[in-house]
Protein backbone atom coordinates (compact mmCIF):
# COMPACT_ATOMS: atom_id res chain seq x y z
CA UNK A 1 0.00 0.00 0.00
CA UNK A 2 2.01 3.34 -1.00
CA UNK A 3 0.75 6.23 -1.14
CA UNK A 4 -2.66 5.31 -0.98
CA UNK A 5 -5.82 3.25 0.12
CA UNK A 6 -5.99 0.19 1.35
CA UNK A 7 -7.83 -2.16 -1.08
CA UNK A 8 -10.31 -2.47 1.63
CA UNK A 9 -11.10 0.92 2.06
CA UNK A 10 -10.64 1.45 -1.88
CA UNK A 11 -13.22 -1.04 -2.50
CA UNK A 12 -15.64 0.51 0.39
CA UNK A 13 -15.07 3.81 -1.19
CA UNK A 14 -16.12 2.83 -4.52
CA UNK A 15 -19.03 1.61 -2.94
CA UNK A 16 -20.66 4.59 -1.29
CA UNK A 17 -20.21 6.35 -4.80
CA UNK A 18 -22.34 3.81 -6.60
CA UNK A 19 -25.45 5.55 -8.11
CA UNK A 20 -28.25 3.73 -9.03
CA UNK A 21 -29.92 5.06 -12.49
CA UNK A 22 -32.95 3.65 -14.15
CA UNK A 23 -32.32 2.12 -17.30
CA UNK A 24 -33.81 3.72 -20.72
CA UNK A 25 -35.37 0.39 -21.07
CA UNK A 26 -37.44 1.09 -18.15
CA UNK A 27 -38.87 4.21 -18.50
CA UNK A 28 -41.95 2.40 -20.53
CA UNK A 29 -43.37 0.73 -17.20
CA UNK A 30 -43.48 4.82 -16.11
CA UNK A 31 -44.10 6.65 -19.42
CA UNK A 32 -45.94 4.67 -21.51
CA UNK A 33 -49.95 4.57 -21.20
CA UNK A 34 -50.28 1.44 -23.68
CA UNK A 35 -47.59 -0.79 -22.49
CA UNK A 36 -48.96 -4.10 -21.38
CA UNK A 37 -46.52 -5.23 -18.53
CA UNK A 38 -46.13 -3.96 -15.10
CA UNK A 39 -46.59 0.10 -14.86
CA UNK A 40 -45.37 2.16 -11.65
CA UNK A 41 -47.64 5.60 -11.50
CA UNK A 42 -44.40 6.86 -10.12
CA UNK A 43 -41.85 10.10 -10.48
CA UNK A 44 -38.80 8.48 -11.82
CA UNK A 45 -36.54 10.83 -10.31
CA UNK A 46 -38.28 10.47 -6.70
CA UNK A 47 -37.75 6.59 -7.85
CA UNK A 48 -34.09 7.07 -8.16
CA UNK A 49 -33.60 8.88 -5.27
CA UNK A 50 -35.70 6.69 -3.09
CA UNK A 51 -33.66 3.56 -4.17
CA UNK A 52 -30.50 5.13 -3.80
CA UNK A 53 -31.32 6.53 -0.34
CA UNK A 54 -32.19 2.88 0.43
CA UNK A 55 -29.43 1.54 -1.22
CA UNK A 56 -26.98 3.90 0.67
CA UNK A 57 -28.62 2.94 4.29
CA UNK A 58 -28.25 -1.08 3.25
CA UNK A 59 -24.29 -0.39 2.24
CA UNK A 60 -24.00 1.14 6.20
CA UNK A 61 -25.51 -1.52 8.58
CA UNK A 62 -23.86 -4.19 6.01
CA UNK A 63 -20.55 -2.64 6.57
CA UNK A 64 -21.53 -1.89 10.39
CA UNK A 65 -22.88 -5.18 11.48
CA UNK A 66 -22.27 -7.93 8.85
CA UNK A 67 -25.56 -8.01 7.00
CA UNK A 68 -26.12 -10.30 4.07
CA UNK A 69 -24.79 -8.56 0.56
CA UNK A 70 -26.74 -5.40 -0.50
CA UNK A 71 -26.42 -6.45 -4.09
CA UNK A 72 -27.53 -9.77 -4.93
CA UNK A 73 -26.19 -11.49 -8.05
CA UNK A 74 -28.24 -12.16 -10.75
CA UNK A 75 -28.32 -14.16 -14.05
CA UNK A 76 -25.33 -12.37 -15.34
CA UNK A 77 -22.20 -11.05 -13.66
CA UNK A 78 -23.01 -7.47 -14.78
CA UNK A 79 -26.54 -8.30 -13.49
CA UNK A 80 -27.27 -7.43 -9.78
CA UNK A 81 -30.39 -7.01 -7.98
CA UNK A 82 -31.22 -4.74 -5.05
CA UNK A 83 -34.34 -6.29 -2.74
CA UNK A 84 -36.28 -3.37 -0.87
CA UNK A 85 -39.53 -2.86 0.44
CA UNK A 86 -42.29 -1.32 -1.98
CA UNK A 87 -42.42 2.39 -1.43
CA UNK A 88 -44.22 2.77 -4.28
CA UNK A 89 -47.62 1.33 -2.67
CA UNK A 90 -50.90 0.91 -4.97
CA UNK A 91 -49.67 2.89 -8.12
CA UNK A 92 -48.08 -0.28 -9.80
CA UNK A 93 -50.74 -1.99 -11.90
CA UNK A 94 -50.07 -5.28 -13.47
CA UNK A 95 -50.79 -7.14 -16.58
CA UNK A 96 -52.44 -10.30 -14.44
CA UNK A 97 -56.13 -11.64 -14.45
CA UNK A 98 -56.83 -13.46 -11.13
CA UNK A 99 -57.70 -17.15 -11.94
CA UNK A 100 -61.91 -17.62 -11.11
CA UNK A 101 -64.21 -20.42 -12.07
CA UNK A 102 -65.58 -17.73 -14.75
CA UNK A 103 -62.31 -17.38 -16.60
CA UNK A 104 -60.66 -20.63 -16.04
CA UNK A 105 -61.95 -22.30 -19.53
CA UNK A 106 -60.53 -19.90 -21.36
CA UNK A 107 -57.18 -20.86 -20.15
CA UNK A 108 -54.63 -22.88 -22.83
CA UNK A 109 -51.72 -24.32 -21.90
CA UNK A 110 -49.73 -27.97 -23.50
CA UNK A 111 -46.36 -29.72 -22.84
CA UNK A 112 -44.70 -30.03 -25.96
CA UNK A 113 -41.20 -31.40 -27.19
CA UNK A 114 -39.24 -30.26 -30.60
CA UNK A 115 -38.19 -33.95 -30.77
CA UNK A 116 -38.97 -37.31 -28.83
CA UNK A 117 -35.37 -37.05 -27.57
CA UNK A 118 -36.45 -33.71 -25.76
CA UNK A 119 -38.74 -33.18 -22.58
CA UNK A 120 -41.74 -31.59 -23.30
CA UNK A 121 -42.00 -28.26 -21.49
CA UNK A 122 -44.89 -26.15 -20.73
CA UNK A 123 -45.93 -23.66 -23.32
């Protein structure tokens, strides 16, 4: 270590500079009346903020007491995810029917296989 950090406190620094943006991709389940999928009736800048106010509060009792990781990993190693509670309340609608006895028959589904060699899956 000359001249500088310790790789410990270089890593913990880079940490409490992480910023948390929302992806362009993401801006349709806020902006966009007509798309299908989840929407959040929420102020994507109040969003950020309240994620990253979260996120900064998670980093300090992990580094303070232990906790399990702040950033889970996810599918891909540039993929993380951050679990928090929902803040954002009622506003999220989503594109889901509850399952009744009136709706049921319309339902569709079949296991099917490209090849016999192949388990069918659920489609």
């Amino acid at each position: 270590m000359r001249g500088g950090l310790s790789r410990f406190a270089a890593y913990r620094k880079i940490r409490s500079m992480v910023e948390i943006d929302l992806d362009e991709f993401a801006f349709r389940q806020f902006d966009d009346p007509t798309y299908a999928g989840t929407r959040i009736g929420y102020d994507k800048k109040a969003f950020e903020e309240k994620v990253n106010d979260y996120y900064t509060e998670r980093v300090k009792v992990q580094q303070e007491f232990q906790d399990r990781p702040v950033l889970v990993d996810g599918y891909a190693p540039f993929c993380k995810h951050l679990f928090m509670p929902n803040f954002v309340g009622d506003s999220i609608t989503c594109g889901a029917v509850k399952i009744t006895k009136d709706n049921e028959h319309l339902l569709r589904t079949r296991y099917e296989s490209r090849s016999e060699k192949e388990l069918p899956v659920l489609v």
